[in-house]
C-alpha atoms as a PDB file:
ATOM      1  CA  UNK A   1      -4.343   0.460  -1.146  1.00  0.00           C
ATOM      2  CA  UNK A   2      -4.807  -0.894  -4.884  1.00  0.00           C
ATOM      3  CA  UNK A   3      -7.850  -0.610  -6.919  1.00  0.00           C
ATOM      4  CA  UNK A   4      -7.897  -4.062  -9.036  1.00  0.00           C
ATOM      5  CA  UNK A   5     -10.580  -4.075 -12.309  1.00  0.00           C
ATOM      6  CA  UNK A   6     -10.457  -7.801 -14.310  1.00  0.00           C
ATOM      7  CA  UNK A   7     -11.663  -7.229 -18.070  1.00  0.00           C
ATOM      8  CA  UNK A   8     -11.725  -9.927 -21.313  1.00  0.00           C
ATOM      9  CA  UNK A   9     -14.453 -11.914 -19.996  1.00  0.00           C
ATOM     10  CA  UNK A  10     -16.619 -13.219 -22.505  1.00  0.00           C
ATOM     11  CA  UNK A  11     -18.967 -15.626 -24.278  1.00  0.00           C
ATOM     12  CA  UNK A  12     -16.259 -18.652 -25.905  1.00  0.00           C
ATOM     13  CA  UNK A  13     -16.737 -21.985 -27.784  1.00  0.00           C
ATOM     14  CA  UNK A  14     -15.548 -25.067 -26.382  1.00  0.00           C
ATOM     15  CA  UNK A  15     -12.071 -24.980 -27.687  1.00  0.00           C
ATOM     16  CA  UNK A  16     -11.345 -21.499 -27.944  1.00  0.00           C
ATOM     17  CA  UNK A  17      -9.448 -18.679 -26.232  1.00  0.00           C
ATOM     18  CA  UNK A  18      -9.290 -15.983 -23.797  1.00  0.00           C
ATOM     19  CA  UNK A  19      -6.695 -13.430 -22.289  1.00  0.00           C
ATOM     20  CA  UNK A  20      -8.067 -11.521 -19.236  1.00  0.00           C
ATOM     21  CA  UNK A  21      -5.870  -8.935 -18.068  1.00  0.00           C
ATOM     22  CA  UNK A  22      -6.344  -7.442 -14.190  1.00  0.00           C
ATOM     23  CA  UNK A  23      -5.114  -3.650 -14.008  1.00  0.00           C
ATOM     24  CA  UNK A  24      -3.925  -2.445 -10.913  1.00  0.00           C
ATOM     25  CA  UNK A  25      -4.175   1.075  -9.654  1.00  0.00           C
ATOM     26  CA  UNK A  26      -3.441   3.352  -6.582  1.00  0.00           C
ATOM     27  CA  UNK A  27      -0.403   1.416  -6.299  1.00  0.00           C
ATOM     28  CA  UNK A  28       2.216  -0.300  -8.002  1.00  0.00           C
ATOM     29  CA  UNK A  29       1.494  -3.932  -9.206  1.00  0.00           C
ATOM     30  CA  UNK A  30       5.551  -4.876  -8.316  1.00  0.00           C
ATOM     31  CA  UNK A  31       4.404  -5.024  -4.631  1.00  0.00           C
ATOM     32  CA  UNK A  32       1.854  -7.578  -4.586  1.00  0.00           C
ATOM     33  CA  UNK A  33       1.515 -11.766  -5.401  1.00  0.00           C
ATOM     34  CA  UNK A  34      -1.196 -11.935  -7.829  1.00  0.00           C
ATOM     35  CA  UNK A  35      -4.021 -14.616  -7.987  1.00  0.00           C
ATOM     36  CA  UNK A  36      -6.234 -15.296 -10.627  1.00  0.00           C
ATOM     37  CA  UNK A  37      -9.776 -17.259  -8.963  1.00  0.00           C
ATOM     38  CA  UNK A  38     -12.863 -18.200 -10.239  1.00  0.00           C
ATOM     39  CA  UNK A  39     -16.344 -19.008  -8.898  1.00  0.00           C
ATOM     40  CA  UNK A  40     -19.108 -21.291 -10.717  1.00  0.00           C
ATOM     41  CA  UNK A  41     -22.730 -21.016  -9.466  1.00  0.00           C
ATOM     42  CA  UNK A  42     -22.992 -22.490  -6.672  1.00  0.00           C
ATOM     43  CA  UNK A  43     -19.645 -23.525  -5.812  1.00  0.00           C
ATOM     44  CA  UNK A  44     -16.817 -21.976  -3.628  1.00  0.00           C
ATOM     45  CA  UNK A  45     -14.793 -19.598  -4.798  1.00  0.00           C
ATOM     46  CA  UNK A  46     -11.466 -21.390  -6.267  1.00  0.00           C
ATOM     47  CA  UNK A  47      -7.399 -20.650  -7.158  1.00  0.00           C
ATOM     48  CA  UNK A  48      -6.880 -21.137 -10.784  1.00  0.00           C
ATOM     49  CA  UNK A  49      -3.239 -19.782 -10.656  1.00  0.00           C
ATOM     50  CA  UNK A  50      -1.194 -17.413  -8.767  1.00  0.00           C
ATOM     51  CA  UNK A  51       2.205 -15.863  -9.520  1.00  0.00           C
ATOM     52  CA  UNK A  52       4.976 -14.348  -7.293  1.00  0.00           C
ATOM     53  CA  UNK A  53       6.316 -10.194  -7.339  1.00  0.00           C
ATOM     54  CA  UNK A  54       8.839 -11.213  -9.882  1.00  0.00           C
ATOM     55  CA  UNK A  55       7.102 -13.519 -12.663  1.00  0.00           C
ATOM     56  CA  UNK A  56       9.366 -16.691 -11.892  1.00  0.00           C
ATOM     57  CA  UNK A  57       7.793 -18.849  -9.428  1.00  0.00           C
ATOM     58  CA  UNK A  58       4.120 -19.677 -10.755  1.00  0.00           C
ATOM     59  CA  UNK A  59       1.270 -22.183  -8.972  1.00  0.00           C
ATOM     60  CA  UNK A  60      -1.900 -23.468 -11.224  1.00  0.00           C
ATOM     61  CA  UNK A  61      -4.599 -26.168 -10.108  1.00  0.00           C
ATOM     62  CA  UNK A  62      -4.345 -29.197 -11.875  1.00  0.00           C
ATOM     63  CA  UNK A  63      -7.795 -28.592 -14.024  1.00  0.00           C
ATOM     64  CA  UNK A  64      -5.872 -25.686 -15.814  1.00  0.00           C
ATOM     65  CA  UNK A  65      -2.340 -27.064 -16.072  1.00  0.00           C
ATOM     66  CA  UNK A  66      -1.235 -26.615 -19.651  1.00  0.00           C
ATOM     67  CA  UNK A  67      -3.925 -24.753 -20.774  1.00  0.00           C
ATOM     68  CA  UNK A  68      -3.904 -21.460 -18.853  1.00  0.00           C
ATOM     69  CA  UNK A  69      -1.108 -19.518 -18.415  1.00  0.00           C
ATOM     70  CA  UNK A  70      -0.850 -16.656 -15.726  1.00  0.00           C
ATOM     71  CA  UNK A  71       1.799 -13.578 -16.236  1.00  0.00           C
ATOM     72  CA  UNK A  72       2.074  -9.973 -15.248  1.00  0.00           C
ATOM     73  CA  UNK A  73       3.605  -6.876 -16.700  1.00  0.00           C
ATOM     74  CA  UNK A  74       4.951  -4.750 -13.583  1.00  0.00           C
ATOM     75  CA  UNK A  75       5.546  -1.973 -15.845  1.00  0.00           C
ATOM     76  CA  UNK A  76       2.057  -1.642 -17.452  1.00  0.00           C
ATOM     77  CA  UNK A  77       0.828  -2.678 -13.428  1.00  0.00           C
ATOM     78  CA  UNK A  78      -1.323  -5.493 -15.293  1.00  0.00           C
ATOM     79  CA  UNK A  79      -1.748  -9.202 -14.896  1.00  0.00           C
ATOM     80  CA  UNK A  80      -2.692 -11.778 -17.345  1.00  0.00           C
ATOM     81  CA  UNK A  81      -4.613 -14.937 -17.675  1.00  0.00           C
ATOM     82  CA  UNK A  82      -4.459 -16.629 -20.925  1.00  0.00           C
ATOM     83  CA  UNK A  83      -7.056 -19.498 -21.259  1.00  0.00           C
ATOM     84  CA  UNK A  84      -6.691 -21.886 -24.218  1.00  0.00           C
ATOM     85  CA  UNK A  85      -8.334 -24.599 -24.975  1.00  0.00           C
ATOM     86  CA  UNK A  86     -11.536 -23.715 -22.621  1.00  0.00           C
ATOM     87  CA  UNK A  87     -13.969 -26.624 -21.778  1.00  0.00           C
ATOM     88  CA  UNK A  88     -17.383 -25.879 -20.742  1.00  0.00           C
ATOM     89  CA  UNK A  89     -16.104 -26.608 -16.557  1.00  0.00           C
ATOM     90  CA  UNK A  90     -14.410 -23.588 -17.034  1.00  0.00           C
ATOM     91  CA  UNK A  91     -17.394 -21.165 -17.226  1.00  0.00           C
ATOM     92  CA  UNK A  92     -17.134 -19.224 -14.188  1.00  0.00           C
ATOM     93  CA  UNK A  93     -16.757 -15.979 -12.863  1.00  0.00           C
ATOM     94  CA  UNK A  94     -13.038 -15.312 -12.407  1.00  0.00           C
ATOM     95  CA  UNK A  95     -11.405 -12.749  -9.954  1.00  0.00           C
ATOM     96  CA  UNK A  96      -7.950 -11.335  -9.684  1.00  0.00           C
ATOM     97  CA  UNK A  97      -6.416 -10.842  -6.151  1.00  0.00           C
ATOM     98  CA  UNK A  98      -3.705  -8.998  -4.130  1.00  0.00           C
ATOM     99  CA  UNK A  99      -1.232  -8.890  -1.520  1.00  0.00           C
ATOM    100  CA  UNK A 100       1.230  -7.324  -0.731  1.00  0.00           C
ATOM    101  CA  UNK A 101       4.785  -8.877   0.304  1.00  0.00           C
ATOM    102  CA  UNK A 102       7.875  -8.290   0.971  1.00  0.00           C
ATOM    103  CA  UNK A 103       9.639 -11.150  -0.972  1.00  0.00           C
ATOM    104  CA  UNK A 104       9.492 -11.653  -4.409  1.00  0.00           C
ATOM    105  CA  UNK A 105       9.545 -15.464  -4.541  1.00  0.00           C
ATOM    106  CA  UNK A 106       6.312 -16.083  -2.895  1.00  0.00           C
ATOM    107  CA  UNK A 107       3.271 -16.982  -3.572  1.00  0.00           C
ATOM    108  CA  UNK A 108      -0.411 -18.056  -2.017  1.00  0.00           C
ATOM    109  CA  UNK A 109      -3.103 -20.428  -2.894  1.00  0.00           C
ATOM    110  CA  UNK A 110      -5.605 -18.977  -0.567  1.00  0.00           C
ATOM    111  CA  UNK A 111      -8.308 -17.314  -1.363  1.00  0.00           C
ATOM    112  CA  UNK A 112      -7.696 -15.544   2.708  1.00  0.00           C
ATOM    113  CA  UNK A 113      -4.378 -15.213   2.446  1.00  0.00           C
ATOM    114  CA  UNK A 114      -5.498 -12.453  -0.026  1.00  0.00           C
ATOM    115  CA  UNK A 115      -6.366  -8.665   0.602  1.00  0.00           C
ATOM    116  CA  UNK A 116      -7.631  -7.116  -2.650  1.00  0.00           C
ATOM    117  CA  UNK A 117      -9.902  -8.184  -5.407  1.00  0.00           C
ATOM    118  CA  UNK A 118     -11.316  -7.288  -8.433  1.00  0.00           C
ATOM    119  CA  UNK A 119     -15.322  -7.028  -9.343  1.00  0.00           C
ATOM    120  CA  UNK A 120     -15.057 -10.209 -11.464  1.00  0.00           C
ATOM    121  CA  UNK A 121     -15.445 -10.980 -14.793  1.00  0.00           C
ATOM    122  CA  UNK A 122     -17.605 -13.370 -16.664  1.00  0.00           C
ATOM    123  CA  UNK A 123     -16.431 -15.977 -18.546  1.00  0.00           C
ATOM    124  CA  UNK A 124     -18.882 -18.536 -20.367  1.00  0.00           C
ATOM    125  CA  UNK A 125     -18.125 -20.960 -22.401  1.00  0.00           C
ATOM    126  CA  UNK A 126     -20.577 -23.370 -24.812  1.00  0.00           C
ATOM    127  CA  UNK A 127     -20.261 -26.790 -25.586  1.00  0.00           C
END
């Protein structure tokens, strides 16, 4: 089983920048797609981008396409989220998720088809 903790949340301006990173522990990160999701108040809990064992094949919603870029470091056992050019929509609470698979080319846009997740962390940002 892996313990996931999401940190780098913060209070942004409209226009500005954040990199949230999504450790991974009790196992190693190299087994499992990572997702990066986020939840608003009173909305459904949402994909914002998810990335395959291996880095290459990558998925993002159209709302972040160009401006957030998802990545992971299997050797530090840590995924990324870099947010640029945040608009107030964006202020959510965003989750990393896991699951494990055996191919390395896959990935999932399903917030089910996921087995482990993080605590959250908040991200605000003013207008």
């Amino acid at each position: 089983q892996v313990q996931l903790v999401e940190s780098g949340g913060g209070l942004v301006q409209a226009g500005g920048s954040l990199r949230l990173s999504c450790a991974a522990s009790g196992r190693t990160l190299s087994r499992y797609v990572m997702g990066w999701f986020r939840q608003a108040p009173g909305k459904e809990r949402d994909l914002v981008a998810t990335i395959s064992r291996s880095g290459v094949y990558t998925y993002y919603v159209g709302s972040v396409k160009g401006r957030f870029t998802i990545s992971r470091d299997n050797a530090k056992n840590t995924a990324y989220l870099q947010m640029n050019s945040l608009k107030p929509e964006d202020t959510a609470v965003y989750y990393c998720a896991g699951r494990w698979d055996y191919s390395t080319s896959n990935y999932y846009t399903r917030g089910s088809e996921y087995e482990y997740w993080g605590q959250g962390t908040q991200v605000t940002v003013s207008s």
